[in-house]
N, C-alpha and C. Protein backbone atom coordinates (compact mmCIF):
# COMPACT_ATOMS: atom_id res chain seq x y z
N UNK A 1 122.94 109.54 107.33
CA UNK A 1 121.57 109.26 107.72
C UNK A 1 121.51 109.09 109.23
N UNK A 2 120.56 109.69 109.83
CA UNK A 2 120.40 110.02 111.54
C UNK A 2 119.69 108.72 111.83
N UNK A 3 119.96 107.60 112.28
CA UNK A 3 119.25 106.24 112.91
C UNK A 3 117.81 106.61 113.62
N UNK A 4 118.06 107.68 114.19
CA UNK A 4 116.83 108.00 115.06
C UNK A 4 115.35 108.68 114.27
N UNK A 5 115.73 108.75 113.07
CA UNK A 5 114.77 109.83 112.37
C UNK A 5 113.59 108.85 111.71
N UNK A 6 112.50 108.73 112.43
CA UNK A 6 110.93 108.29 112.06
C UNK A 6 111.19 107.85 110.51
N UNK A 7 111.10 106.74 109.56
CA UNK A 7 111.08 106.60 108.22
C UNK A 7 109.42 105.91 107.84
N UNK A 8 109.60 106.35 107.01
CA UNK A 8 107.77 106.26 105.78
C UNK A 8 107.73 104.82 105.82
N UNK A 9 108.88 104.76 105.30
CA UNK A 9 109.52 103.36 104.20
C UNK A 9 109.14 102.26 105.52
N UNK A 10 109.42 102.42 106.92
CA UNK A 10 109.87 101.05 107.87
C UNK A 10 108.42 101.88 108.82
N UNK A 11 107.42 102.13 108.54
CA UNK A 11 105.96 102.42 108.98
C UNK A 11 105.94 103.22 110.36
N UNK A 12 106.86 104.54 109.96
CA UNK A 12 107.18 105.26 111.09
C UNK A 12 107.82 104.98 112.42
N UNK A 13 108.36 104.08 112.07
CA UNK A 13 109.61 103.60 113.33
C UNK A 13 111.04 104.03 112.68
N UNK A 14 111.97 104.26 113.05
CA UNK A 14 113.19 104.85 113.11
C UNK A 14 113.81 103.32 112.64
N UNK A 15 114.97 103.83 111.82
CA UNK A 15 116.04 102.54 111.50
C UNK A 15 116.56 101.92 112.55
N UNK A 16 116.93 102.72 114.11
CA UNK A 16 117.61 101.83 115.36
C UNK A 16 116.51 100.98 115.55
N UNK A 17 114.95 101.17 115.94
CA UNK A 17 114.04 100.60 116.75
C UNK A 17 113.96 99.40 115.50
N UNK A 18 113.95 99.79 114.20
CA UNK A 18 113.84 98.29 113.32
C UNK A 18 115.02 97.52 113.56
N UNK A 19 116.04 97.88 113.89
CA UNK A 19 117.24 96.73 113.88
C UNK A 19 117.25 96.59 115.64
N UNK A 20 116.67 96.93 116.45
CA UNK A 20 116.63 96.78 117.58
C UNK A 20 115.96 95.57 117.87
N UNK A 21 114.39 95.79 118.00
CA UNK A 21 113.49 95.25 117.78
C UNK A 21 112.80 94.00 116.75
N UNK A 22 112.91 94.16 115.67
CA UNK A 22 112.62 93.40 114.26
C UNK A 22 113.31 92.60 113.61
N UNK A 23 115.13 93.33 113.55
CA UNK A 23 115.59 93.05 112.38
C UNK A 23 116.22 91.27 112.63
N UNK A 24 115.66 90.63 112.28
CA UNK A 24 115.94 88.97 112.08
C UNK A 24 115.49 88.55 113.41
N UNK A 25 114.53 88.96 113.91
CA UNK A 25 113.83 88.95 115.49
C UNK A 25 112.14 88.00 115.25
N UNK A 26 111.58 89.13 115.00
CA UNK A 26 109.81 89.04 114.50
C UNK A 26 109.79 89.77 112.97
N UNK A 27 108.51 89.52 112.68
CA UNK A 27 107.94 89.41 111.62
C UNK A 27 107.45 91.36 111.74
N UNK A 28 107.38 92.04 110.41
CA UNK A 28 107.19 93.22 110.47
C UNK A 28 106.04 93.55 109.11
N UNK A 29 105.35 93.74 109.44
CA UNK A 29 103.83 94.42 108.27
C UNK A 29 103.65 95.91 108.35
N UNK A 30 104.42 96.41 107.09
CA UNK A 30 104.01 97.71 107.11
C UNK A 30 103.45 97.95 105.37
N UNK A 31 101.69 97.95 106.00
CA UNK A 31 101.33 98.64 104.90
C UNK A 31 101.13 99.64 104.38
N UNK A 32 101.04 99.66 103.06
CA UNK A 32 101.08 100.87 101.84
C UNK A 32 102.38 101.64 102.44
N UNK A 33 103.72 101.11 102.31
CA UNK A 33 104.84 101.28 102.86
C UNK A 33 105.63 101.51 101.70
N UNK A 34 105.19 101.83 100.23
CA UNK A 34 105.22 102.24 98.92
C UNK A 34 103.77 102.75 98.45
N UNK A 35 103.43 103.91 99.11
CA UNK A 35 101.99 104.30 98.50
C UNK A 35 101.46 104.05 96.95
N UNK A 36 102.34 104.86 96.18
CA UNK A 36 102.25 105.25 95.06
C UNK A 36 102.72 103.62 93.58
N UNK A 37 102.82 102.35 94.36
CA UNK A 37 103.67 101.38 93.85
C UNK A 37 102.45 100.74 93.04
N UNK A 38 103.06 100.32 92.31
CA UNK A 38 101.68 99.96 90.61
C UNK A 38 102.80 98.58 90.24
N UNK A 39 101.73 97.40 90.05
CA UNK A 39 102.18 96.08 90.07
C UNK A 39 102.54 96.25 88.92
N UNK A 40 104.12 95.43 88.67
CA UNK A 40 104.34 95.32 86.56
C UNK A 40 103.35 94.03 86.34
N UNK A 41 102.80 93.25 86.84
CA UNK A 41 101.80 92.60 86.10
C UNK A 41 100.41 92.29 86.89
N UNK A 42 99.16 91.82 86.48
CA UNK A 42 98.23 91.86 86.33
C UNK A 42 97.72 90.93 87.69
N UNK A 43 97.15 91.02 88.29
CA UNK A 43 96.69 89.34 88.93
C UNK A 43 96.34 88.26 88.17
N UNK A 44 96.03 88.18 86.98
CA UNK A 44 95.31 86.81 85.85
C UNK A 44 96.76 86.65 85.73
N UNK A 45 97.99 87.48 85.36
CA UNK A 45 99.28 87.32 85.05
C UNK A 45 99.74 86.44 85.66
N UNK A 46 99.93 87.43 87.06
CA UNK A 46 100.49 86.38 87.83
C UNK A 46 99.61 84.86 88.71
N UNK A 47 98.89 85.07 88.54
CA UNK A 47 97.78 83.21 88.77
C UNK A 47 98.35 82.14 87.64
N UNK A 48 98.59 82.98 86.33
CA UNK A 48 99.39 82.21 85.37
C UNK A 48 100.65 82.00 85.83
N UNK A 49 101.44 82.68 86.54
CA UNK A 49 102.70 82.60 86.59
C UNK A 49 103.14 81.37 88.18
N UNK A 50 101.85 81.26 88.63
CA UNK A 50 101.87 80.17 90.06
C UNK A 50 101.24 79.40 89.52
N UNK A 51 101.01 78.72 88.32
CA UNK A 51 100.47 77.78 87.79
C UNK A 51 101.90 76.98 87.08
N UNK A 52 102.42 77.89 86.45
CA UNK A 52 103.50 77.25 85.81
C UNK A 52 104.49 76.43 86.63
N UNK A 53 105.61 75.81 86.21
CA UNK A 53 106.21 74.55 86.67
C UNK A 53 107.45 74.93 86.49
């Protein structure tokens, strides 16, 4: 894998500039950074599931 090559996954920054820059540095938000990603549960699900103890 080429460090320098633009990735989807890390919101079009290259793997060097994320471990350069980011990696255990600042905080990083890349959205719809899994376009196609479908929750395994529900929001009522999980409101149940931050309720529990």
């Amino acid at each position: 894998m080429n460090p320098d090559i633009p990735l989807q996954l890390l919101g079009g920054i290259s793997a060097r500039v994320f471990l350069r820059d980011y990696w255990q540095k600042k905080p990083l938000l890349i959205r719809q950074a899994l376009p196609d990603f479908q929750s395994p549960i529900d929001a009522d699900e999980l409101a149940g599931l931050a309720l529990e103890e």
